[in-house]
N, C-alpha and C. Protein backbone atom coordinates (compact mmCIF):
# COMPACT_ATOMS: atom_id res chain seq x y z
N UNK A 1 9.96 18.67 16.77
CA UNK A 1 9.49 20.05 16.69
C UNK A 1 9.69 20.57 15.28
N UNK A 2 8.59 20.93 14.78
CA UNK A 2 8.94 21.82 13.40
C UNK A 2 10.00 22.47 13.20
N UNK A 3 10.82 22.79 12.05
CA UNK A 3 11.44 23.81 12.04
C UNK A 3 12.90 23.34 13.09
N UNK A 4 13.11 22.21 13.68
CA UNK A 4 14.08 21.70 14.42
C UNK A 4 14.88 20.74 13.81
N UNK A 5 16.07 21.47 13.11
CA UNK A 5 17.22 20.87 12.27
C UNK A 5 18.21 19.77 12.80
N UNK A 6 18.02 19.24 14.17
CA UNK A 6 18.86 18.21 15.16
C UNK A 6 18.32 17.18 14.49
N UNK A 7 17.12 16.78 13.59
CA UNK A 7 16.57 15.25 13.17
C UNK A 7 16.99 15.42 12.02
N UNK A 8 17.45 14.86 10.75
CA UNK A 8 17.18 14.93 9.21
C UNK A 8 15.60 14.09 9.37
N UNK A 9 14.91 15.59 7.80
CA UNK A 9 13.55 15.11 7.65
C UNK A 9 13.45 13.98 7.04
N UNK A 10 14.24 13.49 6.40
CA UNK A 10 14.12 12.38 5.15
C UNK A 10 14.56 11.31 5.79
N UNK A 11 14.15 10.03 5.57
CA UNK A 11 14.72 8.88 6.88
C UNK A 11 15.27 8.17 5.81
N UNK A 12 14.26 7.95 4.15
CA UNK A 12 15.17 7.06 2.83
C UNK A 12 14.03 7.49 1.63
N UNK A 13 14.67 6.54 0.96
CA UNK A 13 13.83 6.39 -0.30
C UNK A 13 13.10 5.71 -0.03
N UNK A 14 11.46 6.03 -0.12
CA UNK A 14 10.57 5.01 -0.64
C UNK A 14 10.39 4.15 -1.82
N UNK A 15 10.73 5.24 -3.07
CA UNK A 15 10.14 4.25 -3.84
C UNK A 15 10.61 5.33 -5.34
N UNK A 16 10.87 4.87 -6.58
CA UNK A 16 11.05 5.72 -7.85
C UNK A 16 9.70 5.11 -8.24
N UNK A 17 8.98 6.59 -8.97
CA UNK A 17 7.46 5.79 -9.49
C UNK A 17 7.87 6.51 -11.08
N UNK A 18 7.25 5.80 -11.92
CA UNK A 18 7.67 5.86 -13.28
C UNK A 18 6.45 5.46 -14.07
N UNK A 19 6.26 6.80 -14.67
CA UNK A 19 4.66 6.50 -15.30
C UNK A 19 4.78 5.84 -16.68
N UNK A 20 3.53 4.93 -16.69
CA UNK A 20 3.72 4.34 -17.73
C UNK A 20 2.09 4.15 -18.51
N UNK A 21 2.25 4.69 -19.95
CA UNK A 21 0.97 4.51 -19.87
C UNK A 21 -0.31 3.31 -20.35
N UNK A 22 0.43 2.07 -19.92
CA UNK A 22 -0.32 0.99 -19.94
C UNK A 22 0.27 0.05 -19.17
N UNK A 23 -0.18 -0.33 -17.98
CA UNK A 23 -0.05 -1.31 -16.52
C UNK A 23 0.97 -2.33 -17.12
N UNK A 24 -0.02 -2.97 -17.78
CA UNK A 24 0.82 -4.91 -18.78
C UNK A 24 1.83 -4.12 -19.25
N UNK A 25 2.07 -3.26 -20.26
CA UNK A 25 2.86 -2.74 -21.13
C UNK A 25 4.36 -2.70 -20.28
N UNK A 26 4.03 -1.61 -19.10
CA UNK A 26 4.79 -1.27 -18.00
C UNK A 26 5.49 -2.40 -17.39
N UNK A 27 4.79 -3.76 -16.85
CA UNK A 27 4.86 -4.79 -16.60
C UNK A 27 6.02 -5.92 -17.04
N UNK A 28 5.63 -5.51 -18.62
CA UNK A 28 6.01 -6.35 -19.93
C UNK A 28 7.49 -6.07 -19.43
N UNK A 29 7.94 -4.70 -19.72
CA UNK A 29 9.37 -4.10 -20.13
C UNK A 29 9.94 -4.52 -18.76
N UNK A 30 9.47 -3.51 -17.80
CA UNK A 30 10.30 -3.33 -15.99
C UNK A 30 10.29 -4.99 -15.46
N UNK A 31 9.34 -6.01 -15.43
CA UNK A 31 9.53 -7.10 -14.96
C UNK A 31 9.45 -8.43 -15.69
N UNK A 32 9.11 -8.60 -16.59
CA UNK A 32 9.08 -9.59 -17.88
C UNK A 32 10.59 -9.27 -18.37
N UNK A 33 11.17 -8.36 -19.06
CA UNK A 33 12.05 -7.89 -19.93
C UNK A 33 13.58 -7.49 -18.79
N UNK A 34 12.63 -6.79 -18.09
CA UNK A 34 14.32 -6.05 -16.59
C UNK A 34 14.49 -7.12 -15.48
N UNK A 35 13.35 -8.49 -15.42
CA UNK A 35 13.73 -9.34 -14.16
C UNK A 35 13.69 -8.76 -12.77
N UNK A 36 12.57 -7.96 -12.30
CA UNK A 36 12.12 -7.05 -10.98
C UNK A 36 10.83 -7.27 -10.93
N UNK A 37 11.21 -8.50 -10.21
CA UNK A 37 9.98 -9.13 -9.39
C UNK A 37 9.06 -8.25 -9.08
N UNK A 38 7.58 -8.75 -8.78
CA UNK A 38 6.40 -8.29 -8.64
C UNK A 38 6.00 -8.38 -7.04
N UNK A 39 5.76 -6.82 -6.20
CA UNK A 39 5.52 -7.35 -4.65
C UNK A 39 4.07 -6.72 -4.64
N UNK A 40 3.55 -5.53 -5.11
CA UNK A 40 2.46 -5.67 -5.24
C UNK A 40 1.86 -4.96 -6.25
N UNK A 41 0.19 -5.18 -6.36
CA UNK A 41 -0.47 -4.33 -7.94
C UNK A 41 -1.65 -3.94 -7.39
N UNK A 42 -2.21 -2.65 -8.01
CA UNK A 42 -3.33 -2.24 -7.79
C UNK A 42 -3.79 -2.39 -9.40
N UNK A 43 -5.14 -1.47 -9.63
CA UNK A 43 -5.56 -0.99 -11.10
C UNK A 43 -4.57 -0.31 -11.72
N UNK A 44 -4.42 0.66 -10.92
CA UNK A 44 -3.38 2.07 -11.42
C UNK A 44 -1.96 1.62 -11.02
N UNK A 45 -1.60 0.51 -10.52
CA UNK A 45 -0.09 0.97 -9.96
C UNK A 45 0.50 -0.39 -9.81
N UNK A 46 1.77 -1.15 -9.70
CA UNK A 46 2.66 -2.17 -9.71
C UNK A 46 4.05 -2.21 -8.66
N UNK A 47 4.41 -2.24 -7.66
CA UNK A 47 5.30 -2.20 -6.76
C UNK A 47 6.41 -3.21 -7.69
N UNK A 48 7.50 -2.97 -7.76
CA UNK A 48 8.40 -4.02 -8.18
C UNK A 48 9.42 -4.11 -7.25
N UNK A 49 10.18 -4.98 -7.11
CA UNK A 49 11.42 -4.62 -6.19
C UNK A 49 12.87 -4.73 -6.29
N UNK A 50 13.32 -4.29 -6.13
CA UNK A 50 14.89 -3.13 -5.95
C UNK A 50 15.79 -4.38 -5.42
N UNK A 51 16.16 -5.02 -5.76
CA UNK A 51 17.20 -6.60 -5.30
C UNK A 51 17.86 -6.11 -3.91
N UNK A 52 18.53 -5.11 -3.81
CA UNK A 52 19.61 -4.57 -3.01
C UNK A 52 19.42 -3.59 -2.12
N UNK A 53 17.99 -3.11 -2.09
CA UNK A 53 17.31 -2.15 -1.24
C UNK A 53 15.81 -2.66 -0.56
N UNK A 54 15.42 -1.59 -0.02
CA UNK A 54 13.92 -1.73 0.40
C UNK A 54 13.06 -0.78 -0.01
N UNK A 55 13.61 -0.44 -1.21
CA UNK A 55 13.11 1.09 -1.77
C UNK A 55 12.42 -0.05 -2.96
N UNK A 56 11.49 0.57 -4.14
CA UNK A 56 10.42 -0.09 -4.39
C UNK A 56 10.97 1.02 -6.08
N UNK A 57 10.71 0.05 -7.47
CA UNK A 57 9.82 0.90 -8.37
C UNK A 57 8.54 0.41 -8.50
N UNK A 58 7.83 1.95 -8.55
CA UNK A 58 6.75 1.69 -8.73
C UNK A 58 5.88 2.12 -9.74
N UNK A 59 5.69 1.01 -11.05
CA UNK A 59 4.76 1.62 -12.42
C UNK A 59 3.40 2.73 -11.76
N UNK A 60 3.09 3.55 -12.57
CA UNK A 60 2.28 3.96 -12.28
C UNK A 60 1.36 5.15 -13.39
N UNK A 61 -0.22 4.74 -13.72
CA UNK A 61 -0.63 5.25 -14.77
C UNK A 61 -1.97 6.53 -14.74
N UNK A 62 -1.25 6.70 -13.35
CA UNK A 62 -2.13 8.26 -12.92
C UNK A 62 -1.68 9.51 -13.11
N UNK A 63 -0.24 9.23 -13.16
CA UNK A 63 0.40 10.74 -13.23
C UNK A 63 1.21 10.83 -14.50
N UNK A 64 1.95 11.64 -15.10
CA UNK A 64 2.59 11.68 -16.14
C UNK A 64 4.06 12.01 -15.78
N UNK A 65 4.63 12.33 -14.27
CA UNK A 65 5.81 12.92 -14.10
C UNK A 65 6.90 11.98 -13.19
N UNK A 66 8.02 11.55 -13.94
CA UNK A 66 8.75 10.85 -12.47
C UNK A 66 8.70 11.59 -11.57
N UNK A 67 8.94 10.46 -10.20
CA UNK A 67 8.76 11.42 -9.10
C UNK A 67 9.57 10.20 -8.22
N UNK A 68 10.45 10.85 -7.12
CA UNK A 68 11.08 10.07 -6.01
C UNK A 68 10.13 10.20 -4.91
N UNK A 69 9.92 9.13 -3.86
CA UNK A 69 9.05 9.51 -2.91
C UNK A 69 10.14 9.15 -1.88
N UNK A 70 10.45 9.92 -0.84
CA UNK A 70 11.13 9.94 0.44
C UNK A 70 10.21 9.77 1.47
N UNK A 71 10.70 9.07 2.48
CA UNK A 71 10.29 8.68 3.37
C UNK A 71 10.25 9.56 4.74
N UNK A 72 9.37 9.72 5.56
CA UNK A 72 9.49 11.09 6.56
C UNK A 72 9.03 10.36 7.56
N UNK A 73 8.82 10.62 8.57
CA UNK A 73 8.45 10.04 9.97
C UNK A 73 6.81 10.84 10.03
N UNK A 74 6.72 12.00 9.76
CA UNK A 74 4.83 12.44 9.37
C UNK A 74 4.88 13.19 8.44
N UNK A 75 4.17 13.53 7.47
CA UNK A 75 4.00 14.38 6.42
C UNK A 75 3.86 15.61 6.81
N UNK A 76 2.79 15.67 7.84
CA UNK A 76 2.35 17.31 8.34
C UNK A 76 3.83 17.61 8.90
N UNK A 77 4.25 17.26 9.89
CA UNK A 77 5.42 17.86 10.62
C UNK A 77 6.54 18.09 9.57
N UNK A 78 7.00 17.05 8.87
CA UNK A 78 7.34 17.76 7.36
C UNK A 78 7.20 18.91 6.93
N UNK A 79 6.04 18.94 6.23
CA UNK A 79 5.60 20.16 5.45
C UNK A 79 5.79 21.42 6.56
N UNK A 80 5.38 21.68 7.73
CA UNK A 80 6.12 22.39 8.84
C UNK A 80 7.43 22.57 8.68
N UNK A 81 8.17 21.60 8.71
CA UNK A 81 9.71 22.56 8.27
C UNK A 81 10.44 22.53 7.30
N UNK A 82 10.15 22.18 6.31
CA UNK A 82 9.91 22.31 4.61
C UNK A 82 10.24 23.90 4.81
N UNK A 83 8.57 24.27 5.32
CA UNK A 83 8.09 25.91 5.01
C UNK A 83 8.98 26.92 6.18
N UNK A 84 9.72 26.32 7.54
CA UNK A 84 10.46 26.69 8.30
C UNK A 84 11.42 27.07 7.93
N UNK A 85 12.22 25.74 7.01
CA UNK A 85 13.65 26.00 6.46
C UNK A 85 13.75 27.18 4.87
N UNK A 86 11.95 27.31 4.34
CA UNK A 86 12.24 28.22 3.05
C UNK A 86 11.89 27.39 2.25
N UNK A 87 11.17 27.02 2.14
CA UNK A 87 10.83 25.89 1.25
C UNK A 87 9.31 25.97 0.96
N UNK A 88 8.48 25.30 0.26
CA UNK A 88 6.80 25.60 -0.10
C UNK A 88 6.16 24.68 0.07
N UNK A 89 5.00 24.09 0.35
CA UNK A 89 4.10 23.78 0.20
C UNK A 89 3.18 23.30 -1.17
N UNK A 90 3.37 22.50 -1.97
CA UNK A 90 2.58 22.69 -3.23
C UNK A 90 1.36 22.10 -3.21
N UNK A 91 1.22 20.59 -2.60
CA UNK A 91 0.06 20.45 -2.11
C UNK A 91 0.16 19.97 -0.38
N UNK A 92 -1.13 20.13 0.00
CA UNK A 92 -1.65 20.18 1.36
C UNK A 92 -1.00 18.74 1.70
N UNK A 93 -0.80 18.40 3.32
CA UNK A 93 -0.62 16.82 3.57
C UNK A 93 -2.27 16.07 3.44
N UNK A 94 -2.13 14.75 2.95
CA UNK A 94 -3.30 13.98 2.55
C UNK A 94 -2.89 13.03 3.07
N UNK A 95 -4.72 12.14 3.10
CA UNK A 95 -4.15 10.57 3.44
C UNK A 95 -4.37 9.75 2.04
N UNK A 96 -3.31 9.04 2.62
CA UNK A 96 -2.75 7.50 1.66
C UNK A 96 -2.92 6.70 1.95
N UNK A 97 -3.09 5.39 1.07
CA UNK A 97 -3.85 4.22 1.97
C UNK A 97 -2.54 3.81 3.15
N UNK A 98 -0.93 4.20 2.66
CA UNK A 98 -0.37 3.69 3.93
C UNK A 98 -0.15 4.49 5.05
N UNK A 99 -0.70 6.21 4.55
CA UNK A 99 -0.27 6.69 5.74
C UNK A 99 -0.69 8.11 5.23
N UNK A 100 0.37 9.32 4.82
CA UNK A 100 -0.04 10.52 4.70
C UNK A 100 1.18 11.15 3.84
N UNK A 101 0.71 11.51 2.94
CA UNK A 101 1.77 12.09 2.04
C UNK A 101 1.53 13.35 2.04
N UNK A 102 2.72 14.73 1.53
CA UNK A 102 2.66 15.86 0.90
C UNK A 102 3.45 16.56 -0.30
N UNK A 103 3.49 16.95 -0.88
CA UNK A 103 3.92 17.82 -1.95
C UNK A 103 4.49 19.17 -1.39
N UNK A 104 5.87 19.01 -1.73
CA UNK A 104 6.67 20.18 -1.06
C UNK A 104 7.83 20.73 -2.68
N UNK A 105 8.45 21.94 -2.30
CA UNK A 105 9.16 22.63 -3.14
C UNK A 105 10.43 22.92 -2.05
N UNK A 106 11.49 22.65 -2.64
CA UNK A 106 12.78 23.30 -2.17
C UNK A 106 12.83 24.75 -2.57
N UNK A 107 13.91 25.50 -1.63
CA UNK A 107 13.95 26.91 -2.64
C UNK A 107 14.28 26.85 -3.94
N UNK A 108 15.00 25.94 -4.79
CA UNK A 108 15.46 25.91 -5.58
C UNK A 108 14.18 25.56 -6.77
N UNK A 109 13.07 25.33 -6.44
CA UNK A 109 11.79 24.90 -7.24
C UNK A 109 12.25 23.20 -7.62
N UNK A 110 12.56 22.31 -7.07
CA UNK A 110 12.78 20.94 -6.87
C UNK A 110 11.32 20.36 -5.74
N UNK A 111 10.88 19.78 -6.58
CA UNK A 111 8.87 18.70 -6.27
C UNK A 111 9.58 17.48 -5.45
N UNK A 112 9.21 17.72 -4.12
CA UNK A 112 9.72 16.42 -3.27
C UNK A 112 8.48 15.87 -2.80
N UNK A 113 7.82 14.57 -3.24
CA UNK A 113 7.02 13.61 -2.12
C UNK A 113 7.36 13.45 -1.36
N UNK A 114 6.80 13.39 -0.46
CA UNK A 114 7.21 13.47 1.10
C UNK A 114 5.84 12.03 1.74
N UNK A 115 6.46 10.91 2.24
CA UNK A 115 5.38 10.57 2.45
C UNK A 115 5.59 9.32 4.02
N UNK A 116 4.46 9.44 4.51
CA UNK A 116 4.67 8.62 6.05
C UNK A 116 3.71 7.16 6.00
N UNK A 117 4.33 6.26 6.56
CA UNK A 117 3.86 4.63 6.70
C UNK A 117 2.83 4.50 7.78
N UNK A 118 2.24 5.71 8.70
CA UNK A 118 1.37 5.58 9.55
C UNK A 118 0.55 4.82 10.02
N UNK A 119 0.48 4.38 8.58
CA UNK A 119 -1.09 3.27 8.50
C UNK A 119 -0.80 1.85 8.39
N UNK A 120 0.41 1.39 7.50
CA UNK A 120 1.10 0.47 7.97
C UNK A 120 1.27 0.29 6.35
N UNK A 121 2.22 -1.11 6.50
CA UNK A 121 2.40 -1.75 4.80
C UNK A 121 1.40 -1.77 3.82
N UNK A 122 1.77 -2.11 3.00
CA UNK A 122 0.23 -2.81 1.83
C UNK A 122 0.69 -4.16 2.28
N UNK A 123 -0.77 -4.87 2.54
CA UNK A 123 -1.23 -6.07 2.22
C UNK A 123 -1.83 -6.58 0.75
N UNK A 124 -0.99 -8.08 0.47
CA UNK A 124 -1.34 -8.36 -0.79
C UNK A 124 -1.76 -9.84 -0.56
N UNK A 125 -2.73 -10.32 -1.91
CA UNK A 125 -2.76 -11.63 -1.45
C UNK A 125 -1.95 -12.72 -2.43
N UNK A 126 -1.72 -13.69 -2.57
CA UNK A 126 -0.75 -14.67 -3.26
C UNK A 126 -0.31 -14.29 -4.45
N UNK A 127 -0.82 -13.61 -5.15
CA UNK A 127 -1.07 -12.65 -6.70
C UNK A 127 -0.48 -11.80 -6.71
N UNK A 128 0.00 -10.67 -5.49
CA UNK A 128 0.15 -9.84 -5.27
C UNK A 128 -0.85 -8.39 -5.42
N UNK A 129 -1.85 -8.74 -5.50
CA UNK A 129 -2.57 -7.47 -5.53
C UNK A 129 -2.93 -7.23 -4.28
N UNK A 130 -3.18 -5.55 -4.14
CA UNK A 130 -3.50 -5.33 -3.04
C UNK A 130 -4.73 -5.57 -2.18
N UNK A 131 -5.14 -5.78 -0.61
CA UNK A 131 -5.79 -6.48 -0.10
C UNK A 131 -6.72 -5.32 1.10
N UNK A 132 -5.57 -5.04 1.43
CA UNK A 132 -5.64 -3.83 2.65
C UNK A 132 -4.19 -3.50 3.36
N UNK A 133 -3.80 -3.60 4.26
CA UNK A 133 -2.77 -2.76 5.55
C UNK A 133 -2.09 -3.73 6.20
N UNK A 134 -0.92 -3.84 6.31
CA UNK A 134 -0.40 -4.66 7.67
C UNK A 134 -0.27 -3.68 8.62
N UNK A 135 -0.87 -4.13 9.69
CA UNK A 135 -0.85 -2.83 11.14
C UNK A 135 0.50 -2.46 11.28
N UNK A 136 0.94 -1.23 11.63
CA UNK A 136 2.40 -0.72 11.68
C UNK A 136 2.87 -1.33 12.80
């Protein structure tokens, strides 16, 4: 239920995304240079992985701002008590190829991704680029 403080909204970390503004470049330093294997790649984006977690960095050359993405059980019901507990809305919930993300504000003006696996994993093929979905 929205607005029903008995669940915590946040279940983990998805993922630290860290813009970079050239893919290889990004590549070069975080997994050539830092040793963080490659799980998957789009045009715009590079999954690397976290040895000791299931949380993900992820290069990325669309946006210009770090950003943590947390993990939620739905985005909409989220953003529902986000705005319950006092909190904002910055952008609407959307879909993602794995599921449904939103853009929320704490009172404090703190930008939380908020985002749900609905749709299931990324599929990659031997290369690691992306393919499509593993069914959830």
């Amino acid at each position: 239920m929205p607005g029903d403080p008995s669940e915590p909204v946040f279940s983990k970390i998805d993922c630290l995304q860290i813009p970079v503004p050239d893919l290889e470049a990004g590549l070069a330093f975080y997994r050539d240079g830092l040793g963080h294997s490659l799980i998957w790649r789009s045009a715009t984006a590079a999954g690397l992985r976290l040895p000791d977690s299931d949380a993900e960095i992820v290069l990325q050359t669309e946006r210009s701002e770090l950003e943590v993405n947390l993990v939620v059980d739905s985005a909409d019901a989220a953003a529902e008590t986000i705005v319950a507990a006092g909190g904002k809305v910055l952008v609407a919930p959307f879909d993602i190829q794995i599921g449904r993300c939103v853009v929320v504000q704490d009172p404090w003006n703190n930008r939380l991704v908020l985002l749900d696996k609905s749709k299931g994993a990324l599929a990659t093929d031997e290369q690691g680029n992306v393919i499509g979905n593993v069914a959830p």
